[in-house]
N, C-alpha and C. Protein backbone atom coordinates (compact mmCIF):
# COMPACT_ATOMS: atom_id res chain seq x y z
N UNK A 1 159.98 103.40 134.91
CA UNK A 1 161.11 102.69 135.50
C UNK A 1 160.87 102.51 137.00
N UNK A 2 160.97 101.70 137.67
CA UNK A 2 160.61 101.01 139.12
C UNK A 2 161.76 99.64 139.22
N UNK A 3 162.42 100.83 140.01
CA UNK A 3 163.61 99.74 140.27
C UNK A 3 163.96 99.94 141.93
N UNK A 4 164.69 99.15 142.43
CA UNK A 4 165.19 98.90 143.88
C UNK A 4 166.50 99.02 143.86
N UNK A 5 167.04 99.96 144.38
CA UNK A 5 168.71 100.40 144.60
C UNK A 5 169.39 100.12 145.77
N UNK A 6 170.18 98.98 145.83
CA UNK A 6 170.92 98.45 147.19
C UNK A 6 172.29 98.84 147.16
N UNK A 7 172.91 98.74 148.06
CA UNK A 7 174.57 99.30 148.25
C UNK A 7 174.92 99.28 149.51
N UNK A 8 176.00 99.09 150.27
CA UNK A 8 176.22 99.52 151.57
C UNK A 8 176.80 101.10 152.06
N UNK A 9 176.99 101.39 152.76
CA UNK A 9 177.36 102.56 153.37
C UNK A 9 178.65 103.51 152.71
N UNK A 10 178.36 104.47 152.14
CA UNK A 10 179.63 104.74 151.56
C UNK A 10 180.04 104.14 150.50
N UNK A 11 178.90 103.53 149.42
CA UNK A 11 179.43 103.09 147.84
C UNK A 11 179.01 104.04 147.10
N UNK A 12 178.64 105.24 147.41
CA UNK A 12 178.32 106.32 146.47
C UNK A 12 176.79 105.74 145.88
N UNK A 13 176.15 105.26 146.85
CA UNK A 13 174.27 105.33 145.82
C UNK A 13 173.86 106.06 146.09
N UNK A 14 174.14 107.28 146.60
CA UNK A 14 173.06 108.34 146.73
C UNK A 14 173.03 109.55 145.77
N UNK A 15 174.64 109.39 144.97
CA UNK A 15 174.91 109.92 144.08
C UNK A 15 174.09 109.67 142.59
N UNK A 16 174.64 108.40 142.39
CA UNK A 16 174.04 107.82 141.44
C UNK A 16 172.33 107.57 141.46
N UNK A 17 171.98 107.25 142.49
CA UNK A 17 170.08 107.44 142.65
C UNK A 17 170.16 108.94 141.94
N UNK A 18 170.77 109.58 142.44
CA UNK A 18 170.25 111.18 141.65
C UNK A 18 170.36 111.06 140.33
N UNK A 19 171.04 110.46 139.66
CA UNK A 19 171.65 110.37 138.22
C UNK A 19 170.13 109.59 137.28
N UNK A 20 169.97 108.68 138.22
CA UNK A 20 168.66 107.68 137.63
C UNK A 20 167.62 108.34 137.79
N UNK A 21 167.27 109.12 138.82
CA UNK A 21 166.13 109.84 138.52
C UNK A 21 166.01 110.77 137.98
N UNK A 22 167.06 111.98 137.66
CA UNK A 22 167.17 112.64 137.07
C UNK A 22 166.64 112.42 135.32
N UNK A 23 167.04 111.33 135.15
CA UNK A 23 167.11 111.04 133.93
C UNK A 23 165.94 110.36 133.59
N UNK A 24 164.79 109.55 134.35
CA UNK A 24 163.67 108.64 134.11
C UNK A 24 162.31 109.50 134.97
N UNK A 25 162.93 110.86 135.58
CA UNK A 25 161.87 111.53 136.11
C UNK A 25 160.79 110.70 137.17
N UNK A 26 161.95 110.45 137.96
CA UNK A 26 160.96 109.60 138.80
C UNK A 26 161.61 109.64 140.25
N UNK A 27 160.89 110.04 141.51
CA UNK A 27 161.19 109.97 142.54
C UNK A 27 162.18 108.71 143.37
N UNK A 28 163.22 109.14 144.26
CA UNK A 28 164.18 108.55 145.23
C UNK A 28 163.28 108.17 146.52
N UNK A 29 162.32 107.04 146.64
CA UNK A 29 162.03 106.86 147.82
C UNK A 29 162.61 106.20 148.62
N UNK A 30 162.84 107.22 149.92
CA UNK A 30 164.33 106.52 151.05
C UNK A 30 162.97 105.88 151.90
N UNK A 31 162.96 104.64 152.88
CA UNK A 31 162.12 104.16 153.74
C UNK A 31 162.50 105.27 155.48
N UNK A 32 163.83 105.55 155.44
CA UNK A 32 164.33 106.14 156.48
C UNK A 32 163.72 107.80 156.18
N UNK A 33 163.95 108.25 155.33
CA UNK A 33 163.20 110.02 155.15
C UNK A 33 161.66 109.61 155.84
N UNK A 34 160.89 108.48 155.07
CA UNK A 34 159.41 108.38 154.82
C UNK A 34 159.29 108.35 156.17
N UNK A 35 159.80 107.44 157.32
CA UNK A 35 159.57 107.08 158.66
C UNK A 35 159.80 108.65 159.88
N UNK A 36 161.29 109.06 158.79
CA UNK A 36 161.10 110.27 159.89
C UNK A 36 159.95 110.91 159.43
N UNK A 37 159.58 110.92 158.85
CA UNK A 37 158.70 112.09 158.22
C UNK A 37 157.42 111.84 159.27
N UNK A 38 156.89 110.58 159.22
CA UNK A 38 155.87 109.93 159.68
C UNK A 38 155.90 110.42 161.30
N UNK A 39 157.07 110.24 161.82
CA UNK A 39 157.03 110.19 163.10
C UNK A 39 157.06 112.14 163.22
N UNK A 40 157.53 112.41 162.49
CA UNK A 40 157.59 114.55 162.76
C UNK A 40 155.95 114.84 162.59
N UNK A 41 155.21 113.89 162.07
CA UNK A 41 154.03 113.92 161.08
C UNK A 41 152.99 113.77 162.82
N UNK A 42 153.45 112.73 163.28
CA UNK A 42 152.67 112.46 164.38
C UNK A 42 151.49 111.24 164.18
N UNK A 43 152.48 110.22 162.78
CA UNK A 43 151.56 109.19 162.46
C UNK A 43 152.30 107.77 162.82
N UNK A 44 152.68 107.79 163.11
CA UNK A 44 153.43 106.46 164.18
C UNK A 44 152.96 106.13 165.27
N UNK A 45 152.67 105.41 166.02
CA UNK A 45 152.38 105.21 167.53
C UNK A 45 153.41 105.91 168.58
N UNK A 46 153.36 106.22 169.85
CA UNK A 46 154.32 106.37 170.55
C UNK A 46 155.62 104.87 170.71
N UNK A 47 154.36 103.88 171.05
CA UNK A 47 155.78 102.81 171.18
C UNK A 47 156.84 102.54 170.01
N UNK A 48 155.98 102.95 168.76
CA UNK A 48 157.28 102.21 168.00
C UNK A 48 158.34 103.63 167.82
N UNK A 49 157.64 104.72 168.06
CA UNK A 49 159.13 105.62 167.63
C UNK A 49 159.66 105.83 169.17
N UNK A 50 159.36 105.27 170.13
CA UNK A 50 160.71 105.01 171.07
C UNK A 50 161.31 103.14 170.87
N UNK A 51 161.02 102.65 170.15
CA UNK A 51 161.64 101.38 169.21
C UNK A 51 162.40 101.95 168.81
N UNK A 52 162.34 102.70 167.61
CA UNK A 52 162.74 103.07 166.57
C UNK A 52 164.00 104.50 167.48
N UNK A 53 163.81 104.90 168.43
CA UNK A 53 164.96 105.55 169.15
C UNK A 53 165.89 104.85 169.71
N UNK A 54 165.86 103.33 170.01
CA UNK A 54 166.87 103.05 170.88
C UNK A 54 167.54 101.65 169.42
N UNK A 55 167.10 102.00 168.73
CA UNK A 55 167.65 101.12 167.01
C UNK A 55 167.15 99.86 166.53
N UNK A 56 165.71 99.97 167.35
CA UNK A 56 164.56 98.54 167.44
C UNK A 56 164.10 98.72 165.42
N UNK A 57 164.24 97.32 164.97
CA UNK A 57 163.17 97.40 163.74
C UNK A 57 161.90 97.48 163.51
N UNK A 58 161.64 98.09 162.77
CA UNK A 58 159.97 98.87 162.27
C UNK A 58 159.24 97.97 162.07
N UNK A 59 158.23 97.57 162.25
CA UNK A 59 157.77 96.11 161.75
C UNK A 59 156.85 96.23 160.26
N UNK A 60 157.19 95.05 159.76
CA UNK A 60 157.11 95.15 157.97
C UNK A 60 155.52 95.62 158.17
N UNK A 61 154.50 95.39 158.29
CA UNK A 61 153.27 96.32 158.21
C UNK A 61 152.81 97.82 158.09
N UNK A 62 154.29 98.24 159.09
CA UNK A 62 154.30 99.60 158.79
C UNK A 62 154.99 99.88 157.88
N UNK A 63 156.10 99.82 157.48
CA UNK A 63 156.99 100.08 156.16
C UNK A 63 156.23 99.57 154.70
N UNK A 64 155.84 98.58 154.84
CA UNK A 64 154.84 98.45 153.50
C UNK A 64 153.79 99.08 153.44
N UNK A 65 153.22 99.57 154.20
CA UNK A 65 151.64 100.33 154.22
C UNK A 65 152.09 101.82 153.85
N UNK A 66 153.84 102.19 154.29
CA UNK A 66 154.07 103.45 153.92
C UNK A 66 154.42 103.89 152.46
N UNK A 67 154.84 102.49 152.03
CA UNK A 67 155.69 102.27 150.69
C UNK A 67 154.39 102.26 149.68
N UNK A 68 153.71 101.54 149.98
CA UNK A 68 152.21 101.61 149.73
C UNK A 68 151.46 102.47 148.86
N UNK A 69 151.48 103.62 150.33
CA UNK A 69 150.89 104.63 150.33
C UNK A 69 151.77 106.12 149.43
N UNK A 70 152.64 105.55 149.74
CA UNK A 70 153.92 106.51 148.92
C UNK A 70 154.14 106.27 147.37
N UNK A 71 153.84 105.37 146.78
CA UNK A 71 153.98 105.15 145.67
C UNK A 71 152.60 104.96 144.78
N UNK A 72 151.64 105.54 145.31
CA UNK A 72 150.28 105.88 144.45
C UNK A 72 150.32 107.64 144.27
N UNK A 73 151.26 107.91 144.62
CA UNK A 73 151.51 109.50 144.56
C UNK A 73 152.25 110.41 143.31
N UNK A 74 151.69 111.18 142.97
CA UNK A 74 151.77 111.79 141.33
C UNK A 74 152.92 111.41 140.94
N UNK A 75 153.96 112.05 142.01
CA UNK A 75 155.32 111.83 141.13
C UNK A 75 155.96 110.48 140.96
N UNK A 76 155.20 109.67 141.63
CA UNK A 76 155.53 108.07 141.21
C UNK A 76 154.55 107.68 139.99
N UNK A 77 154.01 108.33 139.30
CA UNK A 77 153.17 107.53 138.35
C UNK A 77 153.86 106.69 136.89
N UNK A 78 155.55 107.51 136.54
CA UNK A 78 155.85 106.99 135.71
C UNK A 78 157.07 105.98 136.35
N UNK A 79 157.14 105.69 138.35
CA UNK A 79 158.53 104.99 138.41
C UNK A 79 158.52 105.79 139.35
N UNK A 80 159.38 104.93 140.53
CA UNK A 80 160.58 105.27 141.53
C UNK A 80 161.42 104.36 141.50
N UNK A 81 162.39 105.11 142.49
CA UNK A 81 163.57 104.24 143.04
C UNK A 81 163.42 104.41 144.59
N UNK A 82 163.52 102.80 144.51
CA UNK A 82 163.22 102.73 146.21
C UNK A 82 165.06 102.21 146.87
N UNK A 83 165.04 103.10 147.86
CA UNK A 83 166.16 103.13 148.48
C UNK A 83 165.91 102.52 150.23
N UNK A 84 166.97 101.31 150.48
CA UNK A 84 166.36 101.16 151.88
C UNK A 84 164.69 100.58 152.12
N UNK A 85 164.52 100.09 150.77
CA UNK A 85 163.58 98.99 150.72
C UNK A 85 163.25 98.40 149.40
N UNK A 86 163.04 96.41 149.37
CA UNK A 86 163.10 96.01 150.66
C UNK A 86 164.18 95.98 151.95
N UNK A 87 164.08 95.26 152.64
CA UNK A 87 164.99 95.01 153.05
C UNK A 87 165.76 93.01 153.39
N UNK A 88 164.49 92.55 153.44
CA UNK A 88 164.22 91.29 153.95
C UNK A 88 163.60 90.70 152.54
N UNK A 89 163.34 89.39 152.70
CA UNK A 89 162.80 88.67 151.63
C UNK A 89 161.42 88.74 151.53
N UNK A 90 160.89 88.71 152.57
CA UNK A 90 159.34 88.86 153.11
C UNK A 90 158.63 90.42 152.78
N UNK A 91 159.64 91.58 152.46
CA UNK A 91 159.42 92.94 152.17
C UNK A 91 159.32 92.63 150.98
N UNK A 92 160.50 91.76 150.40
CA UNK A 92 160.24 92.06 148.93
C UNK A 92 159.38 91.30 148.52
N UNK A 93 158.59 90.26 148.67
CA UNK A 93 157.28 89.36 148.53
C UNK A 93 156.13 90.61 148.79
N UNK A 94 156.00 90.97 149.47
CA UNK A 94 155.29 92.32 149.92
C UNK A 94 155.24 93.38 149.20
N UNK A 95 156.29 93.36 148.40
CA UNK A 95 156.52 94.51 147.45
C UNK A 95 156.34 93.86 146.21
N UNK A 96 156.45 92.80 145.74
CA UNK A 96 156.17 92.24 144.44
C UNK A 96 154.50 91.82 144.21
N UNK A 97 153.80 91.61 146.00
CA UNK A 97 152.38 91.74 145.48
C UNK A 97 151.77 92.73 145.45
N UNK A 98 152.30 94.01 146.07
CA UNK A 98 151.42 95.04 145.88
C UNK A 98 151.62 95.37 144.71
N UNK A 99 152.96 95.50 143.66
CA UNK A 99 152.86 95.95 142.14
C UNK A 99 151.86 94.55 141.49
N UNK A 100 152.36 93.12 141.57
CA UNK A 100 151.16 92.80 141.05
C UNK A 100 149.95 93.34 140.96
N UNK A 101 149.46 93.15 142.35
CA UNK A 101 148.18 93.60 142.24
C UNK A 101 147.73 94.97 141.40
N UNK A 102 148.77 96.07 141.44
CA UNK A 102 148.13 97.18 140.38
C UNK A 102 148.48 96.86 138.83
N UNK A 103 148.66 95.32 138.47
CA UNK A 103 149.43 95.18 136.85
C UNK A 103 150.71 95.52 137.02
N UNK A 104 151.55 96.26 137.81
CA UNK A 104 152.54 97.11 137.07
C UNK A 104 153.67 95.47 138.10
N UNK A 105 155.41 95.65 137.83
CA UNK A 105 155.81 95.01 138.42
C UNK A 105 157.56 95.89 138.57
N UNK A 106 158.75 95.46 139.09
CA UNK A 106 159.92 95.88 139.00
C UNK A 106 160.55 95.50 138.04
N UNK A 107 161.35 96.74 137.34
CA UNK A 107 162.42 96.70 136.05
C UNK A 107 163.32 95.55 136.36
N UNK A 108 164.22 96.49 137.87
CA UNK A 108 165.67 96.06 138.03
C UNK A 108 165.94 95.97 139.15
N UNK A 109 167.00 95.58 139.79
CA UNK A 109 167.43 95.27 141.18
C UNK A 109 168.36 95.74 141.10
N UNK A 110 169.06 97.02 141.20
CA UNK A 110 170.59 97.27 141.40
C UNK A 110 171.55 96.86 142.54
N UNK A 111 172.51 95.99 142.65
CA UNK A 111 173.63 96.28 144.12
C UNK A 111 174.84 96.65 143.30
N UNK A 112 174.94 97.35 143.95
CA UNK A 112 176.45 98.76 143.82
C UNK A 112 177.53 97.71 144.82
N UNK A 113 178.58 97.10 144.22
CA UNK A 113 179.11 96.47 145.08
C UNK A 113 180.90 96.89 145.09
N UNK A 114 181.35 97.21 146.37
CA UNK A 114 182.55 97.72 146.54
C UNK A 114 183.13 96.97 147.88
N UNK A 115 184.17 96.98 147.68
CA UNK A 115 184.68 95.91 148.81
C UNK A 115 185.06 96.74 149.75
N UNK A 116 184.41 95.48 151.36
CA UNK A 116 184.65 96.14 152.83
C UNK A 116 185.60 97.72 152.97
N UNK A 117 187.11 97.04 152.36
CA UNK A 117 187.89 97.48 153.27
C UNK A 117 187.90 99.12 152.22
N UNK A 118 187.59 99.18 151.07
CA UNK A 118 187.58 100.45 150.73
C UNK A 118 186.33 101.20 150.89
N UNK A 119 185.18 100.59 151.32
CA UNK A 119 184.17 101.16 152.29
C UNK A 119 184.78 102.26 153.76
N UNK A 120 185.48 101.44 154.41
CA UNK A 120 186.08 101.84 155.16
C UNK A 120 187.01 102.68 155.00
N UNK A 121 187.85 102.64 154.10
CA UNK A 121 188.94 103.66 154.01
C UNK A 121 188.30 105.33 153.38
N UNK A 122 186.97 105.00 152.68
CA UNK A 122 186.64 106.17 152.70
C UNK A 122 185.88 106.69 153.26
N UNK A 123 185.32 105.93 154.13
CA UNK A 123 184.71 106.81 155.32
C UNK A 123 185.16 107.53 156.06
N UNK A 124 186.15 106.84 156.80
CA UNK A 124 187.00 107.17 157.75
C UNK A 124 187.64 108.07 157.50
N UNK A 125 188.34 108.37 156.19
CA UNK A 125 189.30 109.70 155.86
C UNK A 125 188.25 110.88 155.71
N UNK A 126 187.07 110.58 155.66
CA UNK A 126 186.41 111.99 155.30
C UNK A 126 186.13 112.60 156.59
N UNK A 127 186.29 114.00 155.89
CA UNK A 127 185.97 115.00 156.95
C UNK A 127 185.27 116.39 156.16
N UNK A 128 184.43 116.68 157.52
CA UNK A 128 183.02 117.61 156.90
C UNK A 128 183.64 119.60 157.28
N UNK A 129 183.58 120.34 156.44
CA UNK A 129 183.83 121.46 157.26
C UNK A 129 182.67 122.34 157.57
N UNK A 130 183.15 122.30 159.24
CA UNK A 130 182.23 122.59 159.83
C UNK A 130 181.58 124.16 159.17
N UNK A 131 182.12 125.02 158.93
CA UNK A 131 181.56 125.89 158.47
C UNK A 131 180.81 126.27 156.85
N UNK A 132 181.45 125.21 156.16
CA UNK A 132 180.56 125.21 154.87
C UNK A 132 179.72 124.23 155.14
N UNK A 133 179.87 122.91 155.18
CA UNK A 133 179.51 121.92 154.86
C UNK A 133 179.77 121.02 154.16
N UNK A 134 180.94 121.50 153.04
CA UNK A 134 181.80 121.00 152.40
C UNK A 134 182.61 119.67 153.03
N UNK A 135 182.22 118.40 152.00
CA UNK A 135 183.27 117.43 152.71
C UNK A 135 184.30 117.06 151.60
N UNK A 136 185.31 116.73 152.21
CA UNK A 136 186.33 116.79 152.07
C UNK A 136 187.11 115.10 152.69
N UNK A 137 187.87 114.72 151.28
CA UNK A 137 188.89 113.21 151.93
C UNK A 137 190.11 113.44 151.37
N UNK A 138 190.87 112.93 153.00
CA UNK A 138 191.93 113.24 153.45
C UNK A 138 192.90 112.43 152.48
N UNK A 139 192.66 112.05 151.61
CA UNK A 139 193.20 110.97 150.53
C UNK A 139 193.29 111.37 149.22
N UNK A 140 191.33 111.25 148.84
CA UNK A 140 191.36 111.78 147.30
C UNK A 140 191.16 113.24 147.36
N UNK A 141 190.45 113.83 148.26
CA UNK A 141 189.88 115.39 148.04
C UNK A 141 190.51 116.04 149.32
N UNK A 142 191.35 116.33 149.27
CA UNK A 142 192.32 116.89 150.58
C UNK A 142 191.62 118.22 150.75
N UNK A 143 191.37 118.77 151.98
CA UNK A 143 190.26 119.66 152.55
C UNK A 143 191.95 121.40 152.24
N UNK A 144 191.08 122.62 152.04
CA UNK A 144 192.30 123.24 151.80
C UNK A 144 193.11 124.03 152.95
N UNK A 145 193.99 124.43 153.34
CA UNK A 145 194.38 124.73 154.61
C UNK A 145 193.15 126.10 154.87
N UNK A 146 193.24 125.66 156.71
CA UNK A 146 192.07 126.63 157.04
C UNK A 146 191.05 126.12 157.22
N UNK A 147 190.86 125.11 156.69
CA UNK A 147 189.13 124.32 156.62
C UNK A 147 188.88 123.95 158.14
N UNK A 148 187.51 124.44 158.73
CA UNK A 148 187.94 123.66 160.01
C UNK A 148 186.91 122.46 160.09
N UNK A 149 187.79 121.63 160.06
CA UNK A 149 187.36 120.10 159.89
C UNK A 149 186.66 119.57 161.16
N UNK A 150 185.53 118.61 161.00
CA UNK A 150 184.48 118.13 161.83
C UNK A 150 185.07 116.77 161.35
N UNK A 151 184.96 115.23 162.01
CA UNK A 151 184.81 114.18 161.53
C UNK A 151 183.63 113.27 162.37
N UNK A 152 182.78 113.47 161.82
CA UNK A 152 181.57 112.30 161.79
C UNK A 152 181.16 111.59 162.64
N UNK A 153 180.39 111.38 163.96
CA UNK A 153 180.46 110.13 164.59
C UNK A 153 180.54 109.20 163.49
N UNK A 154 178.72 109.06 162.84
CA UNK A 154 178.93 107.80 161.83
C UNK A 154 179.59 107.62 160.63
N UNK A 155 181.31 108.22 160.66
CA UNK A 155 182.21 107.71 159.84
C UNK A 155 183.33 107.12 160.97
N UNK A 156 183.19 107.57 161.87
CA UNK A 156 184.24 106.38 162.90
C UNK A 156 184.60 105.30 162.28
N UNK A 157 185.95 104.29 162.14
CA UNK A 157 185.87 103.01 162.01
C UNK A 157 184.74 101.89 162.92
N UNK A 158 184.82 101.95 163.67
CA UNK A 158 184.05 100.91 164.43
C UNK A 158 182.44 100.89 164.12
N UNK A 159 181.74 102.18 163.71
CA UNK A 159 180.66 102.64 163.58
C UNK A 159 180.41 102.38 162.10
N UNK A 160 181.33 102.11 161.21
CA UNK A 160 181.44 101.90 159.27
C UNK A 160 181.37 100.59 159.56
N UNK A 161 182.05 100.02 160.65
CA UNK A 161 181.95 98.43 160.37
C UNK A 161 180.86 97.97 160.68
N UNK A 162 180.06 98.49 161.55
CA UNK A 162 178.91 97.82 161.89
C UNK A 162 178.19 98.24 160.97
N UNK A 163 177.60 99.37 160.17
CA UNK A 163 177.03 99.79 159.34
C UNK A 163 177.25 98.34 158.11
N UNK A 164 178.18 98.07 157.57
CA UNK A 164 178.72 97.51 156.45
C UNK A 164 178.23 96.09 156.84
N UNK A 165 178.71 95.47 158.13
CA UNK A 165 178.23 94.56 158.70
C UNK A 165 176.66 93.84 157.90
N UNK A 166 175.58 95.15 158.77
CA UNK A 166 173.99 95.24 159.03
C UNK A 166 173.85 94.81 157.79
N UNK A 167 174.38 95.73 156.52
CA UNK A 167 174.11 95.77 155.10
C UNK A 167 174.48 94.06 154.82
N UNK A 168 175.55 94.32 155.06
CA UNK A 168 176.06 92.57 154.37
C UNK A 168 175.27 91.19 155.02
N UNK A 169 174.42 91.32 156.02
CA UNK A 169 173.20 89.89 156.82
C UNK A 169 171.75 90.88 156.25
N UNK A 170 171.80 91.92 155.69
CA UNK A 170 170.49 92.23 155.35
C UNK A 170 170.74 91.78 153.90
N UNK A 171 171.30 91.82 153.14
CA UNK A 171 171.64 91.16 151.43
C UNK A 171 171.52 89.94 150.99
N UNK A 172 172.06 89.05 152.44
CA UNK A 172 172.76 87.63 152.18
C UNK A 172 171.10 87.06 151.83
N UNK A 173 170.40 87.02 152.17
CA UNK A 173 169.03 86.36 151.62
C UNK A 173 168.30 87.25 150.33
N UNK A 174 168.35 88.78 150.31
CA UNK A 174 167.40 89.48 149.09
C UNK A 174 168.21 89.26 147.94
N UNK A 175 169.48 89.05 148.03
CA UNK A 175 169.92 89.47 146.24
C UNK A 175 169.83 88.19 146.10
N UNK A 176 169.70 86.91 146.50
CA UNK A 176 169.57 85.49 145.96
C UNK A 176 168.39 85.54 145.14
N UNK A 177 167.50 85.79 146.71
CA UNK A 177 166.11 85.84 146.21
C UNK A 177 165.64 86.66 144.79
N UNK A 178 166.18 88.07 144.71
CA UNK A 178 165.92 88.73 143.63
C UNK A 178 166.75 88.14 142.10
N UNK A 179 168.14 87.27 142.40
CA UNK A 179 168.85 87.10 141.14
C UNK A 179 168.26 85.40 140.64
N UNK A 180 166.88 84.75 141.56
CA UNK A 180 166.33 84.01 141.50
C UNK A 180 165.20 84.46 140.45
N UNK A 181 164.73 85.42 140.77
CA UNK A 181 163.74 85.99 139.81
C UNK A 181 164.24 86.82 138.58
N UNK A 182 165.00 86.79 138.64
CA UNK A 182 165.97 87.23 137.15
C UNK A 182 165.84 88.97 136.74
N UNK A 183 165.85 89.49 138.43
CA UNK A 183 166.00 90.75 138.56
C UNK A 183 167.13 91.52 138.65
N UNK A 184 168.23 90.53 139.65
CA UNK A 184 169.16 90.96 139.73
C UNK A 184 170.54 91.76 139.01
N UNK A 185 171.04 93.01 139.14
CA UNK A 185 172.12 93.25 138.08
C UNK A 185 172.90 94.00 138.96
N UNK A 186 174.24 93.15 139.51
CA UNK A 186 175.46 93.75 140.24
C UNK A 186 176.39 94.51 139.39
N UNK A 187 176.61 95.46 140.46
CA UNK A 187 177.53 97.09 139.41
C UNK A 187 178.87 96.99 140.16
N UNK A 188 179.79 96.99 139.23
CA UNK A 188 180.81 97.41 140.09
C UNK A 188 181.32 98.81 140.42
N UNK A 189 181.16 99.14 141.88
CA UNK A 189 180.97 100.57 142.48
C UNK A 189 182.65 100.96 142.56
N UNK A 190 183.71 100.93 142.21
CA UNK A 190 185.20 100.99 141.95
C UNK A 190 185.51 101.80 141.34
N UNK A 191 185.78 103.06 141.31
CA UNK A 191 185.77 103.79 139.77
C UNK A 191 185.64 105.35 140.14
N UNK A 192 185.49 106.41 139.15
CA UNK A 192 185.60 107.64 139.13
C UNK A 192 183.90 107.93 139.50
N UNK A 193 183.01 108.94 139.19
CA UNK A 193 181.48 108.76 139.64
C UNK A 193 181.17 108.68 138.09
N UNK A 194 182.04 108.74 137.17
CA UNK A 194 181.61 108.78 135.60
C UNK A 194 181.46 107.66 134.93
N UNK A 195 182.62 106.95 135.62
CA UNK A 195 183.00 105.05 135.03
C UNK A 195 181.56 104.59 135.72
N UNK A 196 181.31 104.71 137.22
CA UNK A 196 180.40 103.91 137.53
C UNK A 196 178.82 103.88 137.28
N UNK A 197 178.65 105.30 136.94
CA UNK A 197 177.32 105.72 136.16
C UNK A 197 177.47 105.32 135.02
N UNK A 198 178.35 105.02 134.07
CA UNK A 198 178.15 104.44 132.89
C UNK A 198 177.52 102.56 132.87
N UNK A 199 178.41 102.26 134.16
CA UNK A 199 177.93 101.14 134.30
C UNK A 199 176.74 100.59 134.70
N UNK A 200 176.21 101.82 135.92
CA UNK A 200 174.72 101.64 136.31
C UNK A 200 173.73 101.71 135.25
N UNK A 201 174.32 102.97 133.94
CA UNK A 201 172.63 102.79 132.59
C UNK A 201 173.19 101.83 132.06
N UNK A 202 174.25 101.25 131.80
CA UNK A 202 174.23 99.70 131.11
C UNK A 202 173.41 98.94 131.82
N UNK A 203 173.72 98.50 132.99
CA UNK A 203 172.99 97.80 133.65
C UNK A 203 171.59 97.88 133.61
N UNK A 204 171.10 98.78 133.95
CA UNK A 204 169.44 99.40 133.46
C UNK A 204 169.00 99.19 132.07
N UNK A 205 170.10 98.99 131.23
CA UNK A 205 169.86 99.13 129.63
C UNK A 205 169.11 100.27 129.41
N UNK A 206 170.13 101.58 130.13
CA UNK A 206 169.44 102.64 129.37
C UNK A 206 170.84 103.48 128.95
N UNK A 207 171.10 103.96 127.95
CA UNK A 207 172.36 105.20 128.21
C UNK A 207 171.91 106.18 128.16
């Protein structure tokens, strides 16, 4: 299974990526883990990880050469899920010739799709406690008295919108492109985490 998992900020895909791999035994590759990794690694240049500090983009040579290199690796031999790539149309051209080229190609295209404003409403109500780690929303999962509550820079409103924003001009060209190639399969992310995992192995055509 080799599929591409899209969503914006706060639709619950990080949940559900666990659910899919769990179940197809196949690695969650994030492009953001791989890069920090790279740069803790000391395999980046200096200029691009002070790019990459002040919120400059990676340039596609490096992200494909990592994706690349990341997915000839044991635990990708039967499948990943790539998270946070592609991102662009030109990534995913990039990514459809490197599986050419080894024979193999992509299952599925998932987008997890949930609207703006309840993006926002659950960001914003959540809050982390600082001493477990436990998070907690001020809505559905009310934190219990005593908890001492942290809230998020990046759950701020202003900071969810731009997040949601980025996501929604990084989409507007890949899911065409991908529902052009008859990859595409939109989920509706609305729901309990049980309703919407049922919908993601439909979608996959797996239960």
């Amino acid at each position: 299974m080799r599929l591409v998992f899209v969503g914006p900020p706060g639709a619950g895909k990080g949940t559900q990526a666990k659910f899919i791999c769990e179940k197809f035994g196949i690695p969650q590759i994030s492009t953001g883990e791989m890069l920090r990794a790279a740069k803790t690694a000391g395999k980046l240049p200096t200029e691009l990880v002070e790019k990459m500090g002040l919120g400059g983009l990676v340039p596609d040579e490096v992200v494909n050469g990592l994706i690349a290199e990341r997915t000839t690796q044991d635990d990708a031999k039967n499948g990943f899920l790539l998270d946070g790539f592609p991102r662009t149309v030109p990534q995913g051209e990039a990514l459809g010739g490197l599986l050419k080229d080894r024979g193999q190609s992509l299952n599925v295209v998932l987008a997890l799709d949930v609207p703006g404003e309840l993006l926002i409403e659950r960001a914003v109500l959540r809050r982390t406690d600082k001493r477990t780690g436990q998070i907690y929303h001020l809505k559905y999962n009310p934190p219990p008295q005593g908890a001492d509550l942290e809230h998020r820079a990046d759950d701020q409103e202003d900071v969810v919108k731009k997040r949601v924003d980025v996501y929604e001009k990084m989409t507007a060209e890949l899911l065409p492109y991908y529902d052009k190639l008859g990859l595409l399969r939109r989920v509706n992310g609305v729901g309990t985490v049980d309703e919407v995992k049922g919908r993601v192995f439909a979608a996959i055509g797996s239960k």
